[in-house]
N, C-alpha and C. Protein backbone atom coordinates (compact mmCIF):
# COMPACT_ATOMS: atom_id res chain seq x y z
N UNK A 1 -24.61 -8.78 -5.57
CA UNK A 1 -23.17 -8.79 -5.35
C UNK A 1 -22.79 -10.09 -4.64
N UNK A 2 -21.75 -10.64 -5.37
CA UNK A 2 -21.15 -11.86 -4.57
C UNK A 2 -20.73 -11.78 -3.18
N UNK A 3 -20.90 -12.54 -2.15
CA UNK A 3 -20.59 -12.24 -0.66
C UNK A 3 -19.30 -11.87 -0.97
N UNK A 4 -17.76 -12.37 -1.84
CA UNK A 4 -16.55 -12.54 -0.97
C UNK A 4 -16.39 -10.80 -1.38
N UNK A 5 -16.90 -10.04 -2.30
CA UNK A 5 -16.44 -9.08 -2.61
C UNK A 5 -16.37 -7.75 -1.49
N UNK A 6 -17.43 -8.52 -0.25
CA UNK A 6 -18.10 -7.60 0.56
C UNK A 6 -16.51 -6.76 1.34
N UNK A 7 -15.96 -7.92 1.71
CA UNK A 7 -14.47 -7.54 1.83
C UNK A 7 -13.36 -6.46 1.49
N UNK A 8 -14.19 -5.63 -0.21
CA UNK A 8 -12.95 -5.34 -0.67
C UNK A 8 -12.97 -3.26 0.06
N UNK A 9 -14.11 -3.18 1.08
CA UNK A 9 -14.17 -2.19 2.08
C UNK A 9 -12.78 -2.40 2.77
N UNK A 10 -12.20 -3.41 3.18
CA UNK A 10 -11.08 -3.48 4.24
C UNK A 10 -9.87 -2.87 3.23
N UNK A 11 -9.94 -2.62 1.99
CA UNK A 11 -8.72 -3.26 0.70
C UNK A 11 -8.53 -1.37 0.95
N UNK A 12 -10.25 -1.11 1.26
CA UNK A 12 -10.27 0.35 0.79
C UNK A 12 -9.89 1.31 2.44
N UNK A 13 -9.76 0.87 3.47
CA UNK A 13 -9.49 0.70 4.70
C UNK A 13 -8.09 1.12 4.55
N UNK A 14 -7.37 0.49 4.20
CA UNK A 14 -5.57 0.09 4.19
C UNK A 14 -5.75 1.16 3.73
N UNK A 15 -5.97 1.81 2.50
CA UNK A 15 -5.54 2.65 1.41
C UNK A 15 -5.62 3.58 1.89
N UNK A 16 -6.49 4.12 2.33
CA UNK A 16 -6.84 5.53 3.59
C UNK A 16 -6.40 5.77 4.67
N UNK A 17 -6.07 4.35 5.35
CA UNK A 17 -5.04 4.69 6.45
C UNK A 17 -3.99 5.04 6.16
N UNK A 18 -3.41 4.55 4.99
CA UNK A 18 -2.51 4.41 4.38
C UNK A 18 -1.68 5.84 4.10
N UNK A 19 -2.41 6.55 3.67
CA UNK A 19 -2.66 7.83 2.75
C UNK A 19 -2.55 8.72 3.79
N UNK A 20 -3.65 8.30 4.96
CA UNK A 20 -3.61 9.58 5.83
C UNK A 20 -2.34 9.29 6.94
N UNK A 21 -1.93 8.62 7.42
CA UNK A 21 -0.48 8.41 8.13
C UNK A 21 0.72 9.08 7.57
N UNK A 22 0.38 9.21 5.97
CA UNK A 22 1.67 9.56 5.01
C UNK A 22 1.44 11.17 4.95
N UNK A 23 -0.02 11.29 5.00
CA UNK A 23 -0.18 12.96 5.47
C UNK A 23 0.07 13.30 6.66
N UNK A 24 -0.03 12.95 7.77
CA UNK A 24 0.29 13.59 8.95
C UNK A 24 1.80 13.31 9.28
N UNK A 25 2.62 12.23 8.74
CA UNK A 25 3.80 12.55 8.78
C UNK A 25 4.77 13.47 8.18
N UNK A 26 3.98 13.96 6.62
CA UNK A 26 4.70 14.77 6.00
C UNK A 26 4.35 16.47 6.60
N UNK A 27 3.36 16.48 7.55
CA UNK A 27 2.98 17.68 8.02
C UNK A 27 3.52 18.07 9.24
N UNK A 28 3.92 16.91 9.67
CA UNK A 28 4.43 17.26 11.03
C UNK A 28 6.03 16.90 11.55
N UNK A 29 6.64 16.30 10.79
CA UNK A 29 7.90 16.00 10.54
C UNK A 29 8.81 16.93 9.71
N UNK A 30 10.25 16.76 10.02
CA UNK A 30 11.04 17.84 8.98
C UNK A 30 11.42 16.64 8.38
N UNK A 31 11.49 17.14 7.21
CA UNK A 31 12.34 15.93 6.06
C UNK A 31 13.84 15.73 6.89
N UNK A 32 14.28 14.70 6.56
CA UNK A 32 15.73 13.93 6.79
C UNK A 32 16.20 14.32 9.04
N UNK A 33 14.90 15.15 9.18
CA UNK A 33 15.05 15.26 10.66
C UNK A 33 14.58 13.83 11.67
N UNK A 34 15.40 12.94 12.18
CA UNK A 34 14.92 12.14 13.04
C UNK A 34 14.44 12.88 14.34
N UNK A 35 12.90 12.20 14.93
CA UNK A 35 11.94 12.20 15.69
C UNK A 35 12.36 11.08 16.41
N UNK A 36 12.78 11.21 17.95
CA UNK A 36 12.94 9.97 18.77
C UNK A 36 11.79 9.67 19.27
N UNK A 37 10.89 8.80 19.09
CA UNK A 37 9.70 8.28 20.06
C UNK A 37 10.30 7.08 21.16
N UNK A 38 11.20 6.82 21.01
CA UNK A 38 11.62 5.46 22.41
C UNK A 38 12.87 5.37 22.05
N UNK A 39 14.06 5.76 22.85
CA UNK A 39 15.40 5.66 23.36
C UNK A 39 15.73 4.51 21.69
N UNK A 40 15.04 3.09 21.63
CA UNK A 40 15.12 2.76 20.68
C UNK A 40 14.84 2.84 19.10
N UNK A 41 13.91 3.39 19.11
CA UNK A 41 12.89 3.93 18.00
C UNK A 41 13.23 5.18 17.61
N UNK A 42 12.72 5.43 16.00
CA UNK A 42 13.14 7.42 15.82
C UNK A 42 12.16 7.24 14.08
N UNK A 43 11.44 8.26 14.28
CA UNK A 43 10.98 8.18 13.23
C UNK A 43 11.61 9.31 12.36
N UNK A 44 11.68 9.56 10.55
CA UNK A 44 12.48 10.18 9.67
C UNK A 44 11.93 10.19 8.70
N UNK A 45 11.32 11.37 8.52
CA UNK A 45 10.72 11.93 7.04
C UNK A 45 11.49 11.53 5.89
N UNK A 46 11.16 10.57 4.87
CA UNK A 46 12.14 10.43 3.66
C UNK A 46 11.66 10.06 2.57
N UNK A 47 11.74 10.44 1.35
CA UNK A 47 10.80 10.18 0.16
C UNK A 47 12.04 9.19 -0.19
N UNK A 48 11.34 7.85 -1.17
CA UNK A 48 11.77 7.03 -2.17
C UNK A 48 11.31 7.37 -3.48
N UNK A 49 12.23 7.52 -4.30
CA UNK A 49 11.54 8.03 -5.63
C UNK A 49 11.73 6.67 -6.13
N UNK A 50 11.99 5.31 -5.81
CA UNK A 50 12.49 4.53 -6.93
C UNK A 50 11.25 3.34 -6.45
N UNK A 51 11.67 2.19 -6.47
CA UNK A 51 11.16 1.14 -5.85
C UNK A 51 11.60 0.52 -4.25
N UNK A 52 11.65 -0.63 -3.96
CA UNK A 52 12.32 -0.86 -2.90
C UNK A 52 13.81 -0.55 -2.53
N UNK A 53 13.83 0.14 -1.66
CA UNK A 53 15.60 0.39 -1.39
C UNK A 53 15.93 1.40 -2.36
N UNK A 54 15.13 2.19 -3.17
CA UNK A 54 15.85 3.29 -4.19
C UNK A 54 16.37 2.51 -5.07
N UNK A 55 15.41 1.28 -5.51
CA UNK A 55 15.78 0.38 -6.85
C UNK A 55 15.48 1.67 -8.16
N UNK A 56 16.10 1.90 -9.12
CA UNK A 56 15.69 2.46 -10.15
C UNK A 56 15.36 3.68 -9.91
N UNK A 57 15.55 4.67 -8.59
CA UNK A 57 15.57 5.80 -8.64
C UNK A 57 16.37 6.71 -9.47
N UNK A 58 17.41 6.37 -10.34
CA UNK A 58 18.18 7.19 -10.50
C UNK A 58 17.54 7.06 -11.93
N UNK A 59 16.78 6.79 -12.48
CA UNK A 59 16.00 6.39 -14.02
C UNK A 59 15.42 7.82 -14.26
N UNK A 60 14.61 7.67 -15.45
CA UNK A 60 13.97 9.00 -16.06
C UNK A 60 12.79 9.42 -15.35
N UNK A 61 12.32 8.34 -14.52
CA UNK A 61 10.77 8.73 -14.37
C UNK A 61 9.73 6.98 -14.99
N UNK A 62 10.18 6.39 -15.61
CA UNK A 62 9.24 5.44 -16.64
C UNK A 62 9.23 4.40 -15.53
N UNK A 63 9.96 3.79 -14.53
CA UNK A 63 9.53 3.40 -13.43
C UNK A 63 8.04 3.47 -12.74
N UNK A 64 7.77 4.66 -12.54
CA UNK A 64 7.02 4.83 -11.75
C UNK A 64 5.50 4.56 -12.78
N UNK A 65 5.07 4.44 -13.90
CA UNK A 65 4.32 4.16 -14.98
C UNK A 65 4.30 2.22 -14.98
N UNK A 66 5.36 2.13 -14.64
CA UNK A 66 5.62 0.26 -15.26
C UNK A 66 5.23 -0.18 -13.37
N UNK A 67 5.75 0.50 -12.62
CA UNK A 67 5.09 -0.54 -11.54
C UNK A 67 3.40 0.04 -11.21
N UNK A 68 2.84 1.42 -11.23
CA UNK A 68 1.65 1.21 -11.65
C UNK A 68 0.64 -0.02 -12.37
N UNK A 69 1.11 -0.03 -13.60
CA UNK A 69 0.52 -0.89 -14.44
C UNK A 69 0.60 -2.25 -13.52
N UNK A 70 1.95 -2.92 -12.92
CA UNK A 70 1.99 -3.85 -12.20
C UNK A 70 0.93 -4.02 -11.39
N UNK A 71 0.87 -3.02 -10.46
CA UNK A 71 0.06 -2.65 -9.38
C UNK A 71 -1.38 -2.75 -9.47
N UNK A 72 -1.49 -2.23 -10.93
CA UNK A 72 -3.14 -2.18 -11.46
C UNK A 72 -3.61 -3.67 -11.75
N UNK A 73 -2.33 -4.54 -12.75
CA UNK A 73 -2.73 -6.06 -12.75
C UNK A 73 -2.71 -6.26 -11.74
N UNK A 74 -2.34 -6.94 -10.97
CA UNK A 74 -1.76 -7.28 -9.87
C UNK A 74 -3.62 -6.63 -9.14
N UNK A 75 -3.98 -6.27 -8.86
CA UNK A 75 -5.30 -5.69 -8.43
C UNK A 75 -6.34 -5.90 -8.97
N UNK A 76 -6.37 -6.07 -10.30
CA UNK A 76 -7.42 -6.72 -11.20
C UNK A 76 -7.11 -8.31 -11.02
N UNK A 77 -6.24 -8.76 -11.09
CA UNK A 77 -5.90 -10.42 -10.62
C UNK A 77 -6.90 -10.60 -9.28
N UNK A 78 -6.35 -10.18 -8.82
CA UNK A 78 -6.58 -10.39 -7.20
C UNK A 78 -8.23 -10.21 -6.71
N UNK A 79 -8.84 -9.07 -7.32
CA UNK A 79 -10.25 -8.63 -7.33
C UNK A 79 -10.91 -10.11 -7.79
N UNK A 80 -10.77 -10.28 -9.32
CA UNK A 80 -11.06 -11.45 -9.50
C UNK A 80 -10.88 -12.98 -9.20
N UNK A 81 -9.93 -12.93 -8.63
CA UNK A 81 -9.76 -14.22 -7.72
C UNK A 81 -10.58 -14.01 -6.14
N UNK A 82 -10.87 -12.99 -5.58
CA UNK A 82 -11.77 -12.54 -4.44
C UNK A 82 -13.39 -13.04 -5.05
N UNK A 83 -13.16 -12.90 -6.30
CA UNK A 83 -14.83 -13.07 -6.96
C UNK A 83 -14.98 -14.61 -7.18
N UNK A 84 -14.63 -14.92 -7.44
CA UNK A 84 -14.76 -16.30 -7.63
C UNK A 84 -14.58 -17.21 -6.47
N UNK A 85 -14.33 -16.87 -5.09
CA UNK A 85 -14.09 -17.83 -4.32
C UNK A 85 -16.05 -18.28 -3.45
N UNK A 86 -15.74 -18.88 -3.08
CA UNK A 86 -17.12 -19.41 -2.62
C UNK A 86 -17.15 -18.67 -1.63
N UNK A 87 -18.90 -18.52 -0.80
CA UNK A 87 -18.95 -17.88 0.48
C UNK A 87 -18.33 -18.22 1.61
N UNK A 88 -18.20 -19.20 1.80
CA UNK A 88 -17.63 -19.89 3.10
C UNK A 88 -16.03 -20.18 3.11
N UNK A 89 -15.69 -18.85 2.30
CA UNK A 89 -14.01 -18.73 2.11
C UNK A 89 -13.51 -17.17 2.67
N UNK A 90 -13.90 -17.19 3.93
CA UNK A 90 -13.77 -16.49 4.74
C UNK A 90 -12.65 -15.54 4.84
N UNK A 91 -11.55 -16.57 5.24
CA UNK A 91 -10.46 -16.25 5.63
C UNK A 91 -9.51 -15.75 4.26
N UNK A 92 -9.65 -16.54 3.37
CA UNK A 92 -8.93 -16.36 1.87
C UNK A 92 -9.02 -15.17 1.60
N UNK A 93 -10.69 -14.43 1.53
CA UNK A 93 -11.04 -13.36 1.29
C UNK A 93 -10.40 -12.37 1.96
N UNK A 94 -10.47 -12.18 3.39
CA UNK A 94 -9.26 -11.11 4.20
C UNK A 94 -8.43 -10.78 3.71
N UNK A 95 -7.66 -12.02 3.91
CA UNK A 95 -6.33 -12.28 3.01
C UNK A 95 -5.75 -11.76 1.91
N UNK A 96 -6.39 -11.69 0.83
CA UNK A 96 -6.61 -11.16 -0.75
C UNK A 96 -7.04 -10.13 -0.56
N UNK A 97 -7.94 -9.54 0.50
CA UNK A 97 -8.29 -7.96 0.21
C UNK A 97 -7.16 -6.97 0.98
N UNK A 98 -6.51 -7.61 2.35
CA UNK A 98 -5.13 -7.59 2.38
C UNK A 98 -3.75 -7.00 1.64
């Protein structure tokens, strides 16, 4: 195995934190109920069905198929540009698995 790939553990890191933050908020939160944690701060259970900002939420559903696919290039790009960089590309690698 190429060194820079050793990295793509951190890629798999995000994804699980990722995942499990989104579980313990949906378990312990009421939907559309704000949670004050600091006079300034409030956290709020809320699903996006669309893209950013409820881009294209109001669509059939075929959204959510087309930014997949994005998501999947966009990940196969990136994997392979992680593969090809030399060992002593340290920082790039983070970065890209990022």
């Amino acid at each position: 195995m190429r060194r820079p790939l050793r990295w793509l553990w951190l890629s798999l890191l995000v994804i699980v934190l990722d995942l499990g933050i989104k579980a313990l908020a949906t378990s312990h939160l009421d939907y559309g109920r704000p949670l004050e944690v600091l006079p300034v701060f409030n956290l709020t259970l809320l699903h996006n069905t669309g893209a950013a900002f409820s881009f294209l939420a109001e669509h059939a559903g075929w959204q959510r198929w087309l930014f997949a696919l994005i998501a999947i290039g966009a990940s196969v790009g990136l994997t392979l540009w992680l593969y090809r960089l030399k060992r002593d590309e340290t920082l790039t690698a983070i970065s890209l698995a990022l």
